[in-house]
C-alpha atoms as a PDB file:
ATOM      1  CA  UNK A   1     -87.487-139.239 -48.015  1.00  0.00           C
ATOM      2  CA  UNK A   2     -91.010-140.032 -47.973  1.00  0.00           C
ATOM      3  CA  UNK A   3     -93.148-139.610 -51.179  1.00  0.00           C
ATOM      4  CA  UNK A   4     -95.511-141.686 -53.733  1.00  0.00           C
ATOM      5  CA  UNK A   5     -94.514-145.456 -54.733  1.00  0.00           C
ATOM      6  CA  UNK A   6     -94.866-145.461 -58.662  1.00  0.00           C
ATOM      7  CA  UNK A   7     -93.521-147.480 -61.837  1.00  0.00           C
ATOM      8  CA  UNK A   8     -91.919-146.442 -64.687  1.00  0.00           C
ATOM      9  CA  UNK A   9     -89.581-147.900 -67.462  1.00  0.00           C
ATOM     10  CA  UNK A  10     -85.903-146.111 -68.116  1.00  0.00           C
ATOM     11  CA  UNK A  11     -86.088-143.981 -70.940  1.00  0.00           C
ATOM     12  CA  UNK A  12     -82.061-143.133 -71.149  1.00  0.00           C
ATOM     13  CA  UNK A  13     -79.100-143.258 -68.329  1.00  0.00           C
ATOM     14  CA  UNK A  14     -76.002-142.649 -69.112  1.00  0.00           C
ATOM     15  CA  UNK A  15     -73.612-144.375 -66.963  1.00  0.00           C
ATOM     16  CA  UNK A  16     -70.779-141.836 -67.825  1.00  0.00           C
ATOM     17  CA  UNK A  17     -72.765-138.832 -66.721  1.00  0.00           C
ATOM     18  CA  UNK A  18     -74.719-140.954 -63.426  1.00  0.00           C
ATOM     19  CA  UNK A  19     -78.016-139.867 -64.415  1.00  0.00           C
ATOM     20  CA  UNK A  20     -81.038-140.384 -66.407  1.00  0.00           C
ATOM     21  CA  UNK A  21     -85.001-140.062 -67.130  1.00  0.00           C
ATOM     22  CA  UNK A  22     -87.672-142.610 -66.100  1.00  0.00           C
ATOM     23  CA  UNK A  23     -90.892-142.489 -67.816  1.00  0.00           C
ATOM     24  CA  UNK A  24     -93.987-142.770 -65.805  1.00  0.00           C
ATOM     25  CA  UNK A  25     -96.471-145.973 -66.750  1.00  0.00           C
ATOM     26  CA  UNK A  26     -99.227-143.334 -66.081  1.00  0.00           C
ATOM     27  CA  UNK A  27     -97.978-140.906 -68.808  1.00  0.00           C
ATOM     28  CA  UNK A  28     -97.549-138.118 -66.773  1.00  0.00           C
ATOM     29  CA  UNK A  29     -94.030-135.919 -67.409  1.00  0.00           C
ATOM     30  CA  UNK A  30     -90.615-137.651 -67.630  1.00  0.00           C
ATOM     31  CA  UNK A  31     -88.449-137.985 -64.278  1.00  0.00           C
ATOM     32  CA  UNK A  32     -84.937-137.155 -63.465  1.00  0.00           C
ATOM     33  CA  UNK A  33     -83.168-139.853 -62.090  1.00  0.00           C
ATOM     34  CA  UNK A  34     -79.094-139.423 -60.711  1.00  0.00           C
ATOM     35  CA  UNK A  35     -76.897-142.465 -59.512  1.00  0.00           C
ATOM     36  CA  UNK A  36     -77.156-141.323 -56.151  1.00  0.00           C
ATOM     37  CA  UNK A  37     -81.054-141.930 -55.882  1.00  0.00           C
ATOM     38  CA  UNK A  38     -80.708-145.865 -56.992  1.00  0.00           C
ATOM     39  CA  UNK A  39     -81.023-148.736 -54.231  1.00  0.00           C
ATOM     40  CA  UNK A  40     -78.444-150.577 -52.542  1.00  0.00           C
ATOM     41  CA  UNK A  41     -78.153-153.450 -55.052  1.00  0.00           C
ATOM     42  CA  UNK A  42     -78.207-150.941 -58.407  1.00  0.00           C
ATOM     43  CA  UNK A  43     -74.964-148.293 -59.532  1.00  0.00           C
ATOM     44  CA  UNK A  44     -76.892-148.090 -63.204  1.00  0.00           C
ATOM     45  CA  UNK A  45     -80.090-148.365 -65.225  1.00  0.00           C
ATOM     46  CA  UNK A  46     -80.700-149.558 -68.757  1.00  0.00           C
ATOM     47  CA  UNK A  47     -82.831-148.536 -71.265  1.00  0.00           C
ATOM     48  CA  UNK A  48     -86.198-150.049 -71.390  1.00  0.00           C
ATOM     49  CA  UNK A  49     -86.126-151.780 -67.638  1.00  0.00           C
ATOM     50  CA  UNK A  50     -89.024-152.131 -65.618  1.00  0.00           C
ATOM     51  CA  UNK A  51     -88.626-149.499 -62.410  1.00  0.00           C
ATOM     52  CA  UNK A  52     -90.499-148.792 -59.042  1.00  0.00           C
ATOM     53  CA  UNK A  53     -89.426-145.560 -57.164  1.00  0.00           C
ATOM     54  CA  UNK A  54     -90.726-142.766 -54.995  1.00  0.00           C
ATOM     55  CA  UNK A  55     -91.682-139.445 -56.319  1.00  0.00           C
ATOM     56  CA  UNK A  56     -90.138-137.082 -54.057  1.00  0.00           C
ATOM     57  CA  UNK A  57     -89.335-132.930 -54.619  1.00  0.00           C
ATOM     58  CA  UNK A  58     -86.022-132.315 -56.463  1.00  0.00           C
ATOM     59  CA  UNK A  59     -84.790-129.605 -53.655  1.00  0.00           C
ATOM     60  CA  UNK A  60     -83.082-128.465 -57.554  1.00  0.00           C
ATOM     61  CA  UNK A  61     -82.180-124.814 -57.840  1.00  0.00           C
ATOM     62  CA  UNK A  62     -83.479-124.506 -61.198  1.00  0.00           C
ATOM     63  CA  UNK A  63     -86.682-125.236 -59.489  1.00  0.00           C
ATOM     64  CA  UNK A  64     -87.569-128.461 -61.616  1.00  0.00           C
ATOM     65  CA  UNK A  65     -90.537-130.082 -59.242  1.00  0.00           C
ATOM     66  CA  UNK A  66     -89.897-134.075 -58.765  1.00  0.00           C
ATOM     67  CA  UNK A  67     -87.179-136.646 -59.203  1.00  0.00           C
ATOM     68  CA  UNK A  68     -87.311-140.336 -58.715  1.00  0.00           C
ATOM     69  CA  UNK A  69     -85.621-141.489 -55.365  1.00  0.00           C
ATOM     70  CA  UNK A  70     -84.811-145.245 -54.126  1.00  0.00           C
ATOM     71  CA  UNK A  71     -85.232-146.719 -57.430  1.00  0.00           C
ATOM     72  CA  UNK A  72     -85.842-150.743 -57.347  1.00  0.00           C
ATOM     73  CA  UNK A  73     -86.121-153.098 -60.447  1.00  0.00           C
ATOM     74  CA  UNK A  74     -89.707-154.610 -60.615  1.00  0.00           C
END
């Protein structure tokens, strides 16, 4: 996966469910985040943490546009 570096801070994971929403520091739209998309050294995400990730297409059925992928605390 190959897409645009950005930052963001966690706006809600749920550690039950394995995914969340990141909001961009640019103020663009909210981004889906799952479990599967965090680095090596990260199974979860709190609220509020400082995030860098890669903007990448979803590949979602429902058609949804972008996710966050290879998510890294800052």
């Amino acid at each position: 996966m190959s897409g645009v570096r950005v930052t963001g801070k966690v706006k809600f994971f749920s550690d039950e469910k394995g995914f969340g929403f990141i909001r961009p520091d640019d103020g663009g739209e909210e981004v889906f985040v799952h479990r599967t998309d965090l680095g090596q050294n990260l199974n979860m995400l709190i609220t509020d943490q400082q995030v860098a990730y890669e903007l990448v297409d979803s590949h979602s059925k429902k058609g949804n546009g972008k996710k966050a992928a290879n998510v890294e605390l800052v």
